[in-house]
N, C-alpha and C. Protein backbone atom coordinates (compact mmCIF):
# COMPACT_ATOMS: atom_id res chain seq x y z
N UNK A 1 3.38 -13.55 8.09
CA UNK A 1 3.12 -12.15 7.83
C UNK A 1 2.60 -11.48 9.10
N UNK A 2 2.82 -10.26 9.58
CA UNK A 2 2.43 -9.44 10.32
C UNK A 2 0.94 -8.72 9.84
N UNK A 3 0.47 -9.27 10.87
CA UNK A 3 -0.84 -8.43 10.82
C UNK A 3 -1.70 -8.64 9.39
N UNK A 4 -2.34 -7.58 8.82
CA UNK A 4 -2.82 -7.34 7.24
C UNK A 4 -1.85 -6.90 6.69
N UNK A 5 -1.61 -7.35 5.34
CA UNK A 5 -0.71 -6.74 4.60
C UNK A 5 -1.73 -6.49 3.21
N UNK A 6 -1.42 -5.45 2.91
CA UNK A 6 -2.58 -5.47 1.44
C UNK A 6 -1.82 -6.47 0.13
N UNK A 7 -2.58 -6.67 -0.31
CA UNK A 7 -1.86 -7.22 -1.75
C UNK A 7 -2.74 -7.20 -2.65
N UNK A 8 -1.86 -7.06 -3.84
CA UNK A 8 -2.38 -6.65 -5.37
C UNK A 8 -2.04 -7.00 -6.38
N UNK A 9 -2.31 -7.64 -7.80
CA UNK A 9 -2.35 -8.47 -9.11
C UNK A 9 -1.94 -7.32 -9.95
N UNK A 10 -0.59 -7.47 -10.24
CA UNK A 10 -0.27 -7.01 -11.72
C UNK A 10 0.33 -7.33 -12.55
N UNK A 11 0.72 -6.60 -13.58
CA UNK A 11 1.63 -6.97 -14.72
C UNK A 11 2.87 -6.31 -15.10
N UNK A 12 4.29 -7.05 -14.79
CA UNK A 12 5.48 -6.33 -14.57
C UNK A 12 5.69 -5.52 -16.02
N UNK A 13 5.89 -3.93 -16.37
CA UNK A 13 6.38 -3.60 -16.93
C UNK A 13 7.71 -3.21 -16.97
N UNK A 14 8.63 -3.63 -16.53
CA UNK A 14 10.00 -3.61 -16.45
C UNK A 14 10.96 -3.94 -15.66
N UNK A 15 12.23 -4.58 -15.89
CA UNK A 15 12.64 -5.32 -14.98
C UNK A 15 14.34 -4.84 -15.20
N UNK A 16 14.34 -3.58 -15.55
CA UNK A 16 15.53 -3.20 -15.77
C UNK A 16 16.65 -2.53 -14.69
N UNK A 17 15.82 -2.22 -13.88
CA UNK A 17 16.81 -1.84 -12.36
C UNK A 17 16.97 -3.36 -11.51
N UNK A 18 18.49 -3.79 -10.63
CA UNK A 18 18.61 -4.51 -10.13
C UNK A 18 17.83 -4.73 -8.88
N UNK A 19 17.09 -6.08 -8.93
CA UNK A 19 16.07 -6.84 -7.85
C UNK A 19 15.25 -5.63 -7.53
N UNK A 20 14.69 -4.84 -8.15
CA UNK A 20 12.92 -4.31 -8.70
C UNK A 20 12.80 -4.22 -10.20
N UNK A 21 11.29 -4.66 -9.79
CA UNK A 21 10.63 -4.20 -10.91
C UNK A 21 9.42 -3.55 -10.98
N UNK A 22 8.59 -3.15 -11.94
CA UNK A 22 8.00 -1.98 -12.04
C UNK A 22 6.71 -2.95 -12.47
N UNK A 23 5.42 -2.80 -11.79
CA UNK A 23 4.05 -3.76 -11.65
C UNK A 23 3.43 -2.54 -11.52
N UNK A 24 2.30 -2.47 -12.85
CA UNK A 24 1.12 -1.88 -12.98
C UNK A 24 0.31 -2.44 -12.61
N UNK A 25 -0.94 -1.93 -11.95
CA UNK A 25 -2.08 -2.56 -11.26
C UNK A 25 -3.19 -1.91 -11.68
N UNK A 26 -3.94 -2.57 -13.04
CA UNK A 26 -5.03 -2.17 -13.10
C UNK A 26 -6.43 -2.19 -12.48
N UNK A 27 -7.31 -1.52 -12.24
CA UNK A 27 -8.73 -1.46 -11.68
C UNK A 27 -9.96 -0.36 -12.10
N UNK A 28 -11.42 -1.03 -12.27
CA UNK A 28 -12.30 -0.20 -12.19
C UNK A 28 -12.90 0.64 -11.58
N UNK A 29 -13.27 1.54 -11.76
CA UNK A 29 -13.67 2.38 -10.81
C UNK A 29 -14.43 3.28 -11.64
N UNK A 30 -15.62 3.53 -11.08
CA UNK A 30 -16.75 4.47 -11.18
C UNK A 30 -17.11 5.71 -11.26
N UNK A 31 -16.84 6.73 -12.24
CA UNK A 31 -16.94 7.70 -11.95
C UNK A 31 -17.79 8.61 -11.39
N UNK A 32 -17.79 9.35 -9.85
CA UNK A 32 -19.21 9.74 -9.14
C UNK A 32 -20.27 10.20 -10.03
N UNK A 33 -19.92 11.38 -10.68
CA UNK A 33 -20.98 12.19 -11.18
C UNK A 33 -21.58 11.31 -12.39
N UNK A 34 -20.68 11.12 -13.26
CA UNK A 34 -21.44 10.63 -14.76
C UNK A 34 -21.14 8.77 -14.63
N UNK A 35 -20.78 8.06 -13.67
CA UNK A 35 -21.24 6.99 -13.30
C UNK A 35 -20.63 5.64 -14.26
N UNK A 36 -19.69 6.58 -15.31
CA UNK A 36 -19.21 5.73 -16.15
C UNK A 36 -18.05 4.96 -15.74
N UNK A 37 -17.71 3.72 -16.14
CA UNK A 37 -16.58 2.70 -15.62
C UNK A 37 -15.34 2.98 -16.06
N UNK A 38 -13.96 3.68 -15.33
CA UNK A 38 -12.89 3.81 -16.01
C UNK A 38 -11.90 3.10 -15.40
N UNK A 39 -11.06 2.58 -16.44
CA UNK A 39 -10.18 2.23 -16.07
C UNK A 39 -8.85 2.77 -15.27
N UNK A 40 -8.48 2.07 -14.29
CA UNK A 40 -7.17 3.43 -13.77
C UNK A 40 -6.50 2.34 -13.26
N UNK A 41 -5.37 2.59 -13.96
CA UNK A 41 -3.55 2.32 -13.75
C UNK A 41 -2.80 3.04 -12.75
N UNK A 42 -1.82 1.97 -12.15
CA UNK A 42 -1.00 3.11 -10.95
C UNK A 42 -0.13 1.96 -10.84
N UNK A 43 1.25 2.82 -11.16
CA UNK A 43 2.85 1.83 -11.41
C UNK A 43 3.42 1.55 -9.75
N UNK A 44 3.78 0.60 -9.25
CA UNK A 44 4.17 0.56 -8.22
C UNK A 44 6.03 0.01 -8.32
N UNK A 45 6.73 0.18 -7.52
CA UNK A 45 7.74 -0.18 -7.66
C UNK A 45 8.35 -1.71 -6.28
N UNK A 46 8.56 -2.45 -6.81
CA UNK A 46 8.13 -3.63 -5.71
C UNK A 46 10.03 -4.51 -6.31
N UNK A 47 10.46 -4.95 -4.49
CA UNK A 47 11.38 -5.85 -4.48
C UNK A 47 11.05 -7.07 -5.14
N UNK A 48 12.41 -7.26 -5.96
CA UNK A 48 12.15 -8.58 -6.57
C UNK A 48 13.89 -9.44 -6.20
N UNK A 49 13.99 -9.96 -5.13
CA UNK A 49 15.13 -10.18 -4.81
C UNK A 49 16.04 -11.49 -6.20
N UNK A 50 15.53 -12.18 -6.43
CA UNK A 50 15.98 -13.30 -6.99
C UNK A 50 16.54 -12.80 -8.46
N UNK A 51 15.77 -11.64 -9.02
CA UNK A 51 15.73 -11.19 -10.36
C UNK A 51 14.63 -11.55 -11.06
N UNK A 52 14.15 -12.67 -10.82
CA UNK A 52 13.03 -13.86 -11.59
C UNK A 52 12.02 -13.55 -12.30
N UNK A 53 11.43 -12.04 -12.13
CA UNK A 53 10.72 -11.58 -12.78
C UNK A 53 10.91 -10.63 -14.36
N UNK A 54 9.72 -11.68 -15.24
CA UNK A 54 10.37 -10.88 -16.90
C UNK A 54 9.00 -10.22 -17.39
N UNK A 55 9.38 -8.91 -18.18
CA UNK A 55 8.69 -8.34 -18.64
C UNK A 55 7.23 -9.09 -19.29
N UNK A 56 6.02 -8.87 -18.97
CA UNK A 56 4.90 -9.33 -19.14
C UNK A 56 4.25 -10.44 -18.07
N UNK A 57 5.38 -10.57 -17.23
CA UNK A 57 4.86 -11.67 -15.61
C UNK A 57 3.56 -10.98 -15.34
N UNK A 58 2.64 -11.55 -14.84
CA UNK A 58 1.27 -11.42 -13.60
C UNK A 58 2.09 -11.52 -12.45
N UNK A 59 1.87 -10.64 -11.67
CA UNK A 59 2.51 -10.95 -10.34
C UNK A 59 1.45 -10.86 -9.24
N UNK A 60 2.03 -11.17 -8.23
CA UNK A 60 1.54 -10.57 -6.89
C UNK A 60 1.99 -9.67 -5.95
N UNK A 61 1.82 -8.31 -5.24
CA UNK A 61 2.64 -7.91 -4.49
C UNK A 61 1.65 -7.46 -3.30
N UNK A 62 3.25 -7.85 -2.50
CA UNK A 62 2.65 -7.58 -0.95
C UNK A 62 2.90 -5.88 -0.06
N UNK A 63 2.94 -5.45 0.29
CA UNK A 63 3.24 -4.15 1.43
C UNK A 63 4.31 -4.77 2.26
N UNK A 64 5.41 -3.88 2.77
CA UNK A 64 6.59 -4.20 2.97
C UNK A 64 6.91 -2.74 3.91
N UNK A 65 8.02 -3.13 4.87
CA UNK A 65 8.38 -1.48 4.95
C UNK A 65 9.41 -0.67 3.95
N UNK A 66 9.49 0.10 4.15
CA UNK A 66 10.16 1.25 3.02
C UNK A 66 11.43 0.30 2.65
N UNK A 67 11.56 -0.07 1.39
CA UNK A 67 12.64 -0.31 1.56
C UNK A 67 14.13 0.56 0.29
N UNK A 68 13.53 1.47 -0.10
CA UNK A 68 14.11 2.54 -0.70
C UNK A 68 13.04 3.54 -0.66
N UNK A 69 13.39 4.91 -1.64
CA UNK A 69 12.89 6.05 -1.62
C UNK A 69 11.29 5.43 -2.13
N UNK A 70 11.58 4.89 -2.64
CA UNK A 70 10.12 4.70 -3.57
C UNK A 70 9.39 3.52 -3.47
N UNK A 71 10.59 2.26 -3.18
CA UNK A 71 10.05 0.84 -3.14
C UNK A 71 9.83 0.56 -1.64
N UNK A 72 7.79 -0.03 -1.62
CA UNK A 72 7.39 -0.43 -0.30
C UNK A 72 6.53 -1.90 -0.58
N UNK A 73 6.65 -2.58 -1.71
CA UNK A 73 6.21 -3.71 -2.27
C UNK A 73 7.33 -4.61 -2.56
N UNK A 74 7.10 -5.39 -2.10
CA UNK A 74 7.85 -7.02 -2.47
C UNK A 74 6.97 -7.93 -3.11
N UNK A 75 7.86 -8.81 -4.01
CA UNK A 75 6.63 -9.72 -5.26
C UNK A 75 6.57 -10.97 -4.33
N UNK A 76 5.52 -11.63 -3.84
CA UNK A 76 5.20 -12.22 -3.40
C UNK A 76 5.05 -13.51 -4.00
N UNK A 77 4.89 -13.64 -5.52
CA UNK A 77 4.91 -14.77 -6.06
C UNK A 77 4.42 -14.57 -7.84
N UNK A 78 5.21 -15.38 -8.66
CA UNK A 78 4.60 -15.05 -10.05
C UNK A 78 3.80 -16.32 -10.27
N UNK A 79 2.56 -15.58 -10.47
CA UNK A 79 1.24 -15.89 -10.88
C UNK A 79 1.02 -16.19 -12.52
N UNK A 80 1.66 -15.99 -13.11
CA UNK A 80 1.91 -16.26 -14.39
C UNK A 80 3.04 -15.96 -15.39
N UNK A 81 3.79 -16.76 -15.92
CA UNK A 81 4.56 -16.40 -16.79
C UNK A 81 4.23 -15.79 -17.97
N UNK A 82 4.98 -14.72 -18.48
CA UNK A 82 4.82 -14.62 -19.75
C UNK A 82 5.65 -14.99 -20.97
N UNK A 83 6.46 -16.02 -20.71
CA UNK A 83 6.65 -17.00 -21.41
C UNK A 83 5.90 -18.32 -21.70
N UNK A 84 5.02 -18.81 -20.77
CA UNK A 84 3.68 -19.61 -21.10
C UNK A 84 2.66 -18.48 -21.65
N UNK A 85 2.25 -17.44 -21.22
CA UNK A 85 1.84 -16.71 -22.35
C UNK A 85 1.23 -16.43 -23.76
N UNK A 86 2.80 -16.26 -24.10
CA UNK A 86 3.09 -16.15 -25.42
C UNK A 86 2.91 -17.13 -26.54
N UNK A 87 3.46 -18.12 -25.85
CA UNK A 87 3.25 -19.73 -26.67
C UNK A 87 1.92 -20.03 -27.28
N UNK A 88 1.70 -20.74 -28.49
CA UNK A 88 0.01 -20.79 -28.52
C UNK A 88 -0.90 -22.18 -28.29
């Protein structure tokens, strides 16, 4: 890898466009004034070359250069299936 690359833990919500998919990344954060803990979501759109990723994966994604209008994340590795998951 070049330099820092940021990376971030989410959960693929969709895998319906060819080699991306769509990884929400949840986090807390504090609200200044009234100090309360909210949650905040933000959808990223990240290369998934192989296809390999299925709806409900944990992923990982890395920073990438542009590599369409919108996609600047590549999945770096699935961190969990959600087919082990599901199973009980």
């Amino acid at each position: 890898m070049r330099g820092r690359r940021k990376s971030m833990v989410g959960r693929v919500t969709s895998n319906r466009m060819d080699k991306t998919v769509v990884v929400v990344v949840e986090r807390l954060k504090r609200h200044p004034l009234y100090k309360k803990v909210i949650r905040v979501r933000r959808k990223f759109k990240a290369h998934d070359a192989d296809n390999a990723c299925q709806i409900g994966d944990m992923v990982r994604i890395v920073e990438s250069r542009p590599l369409s209008k919108e996609k600047r994340w590549v999945v770096e590795e699935i961190l969990e299936s959600a087919v082990e998951r599901v199973e009980p």
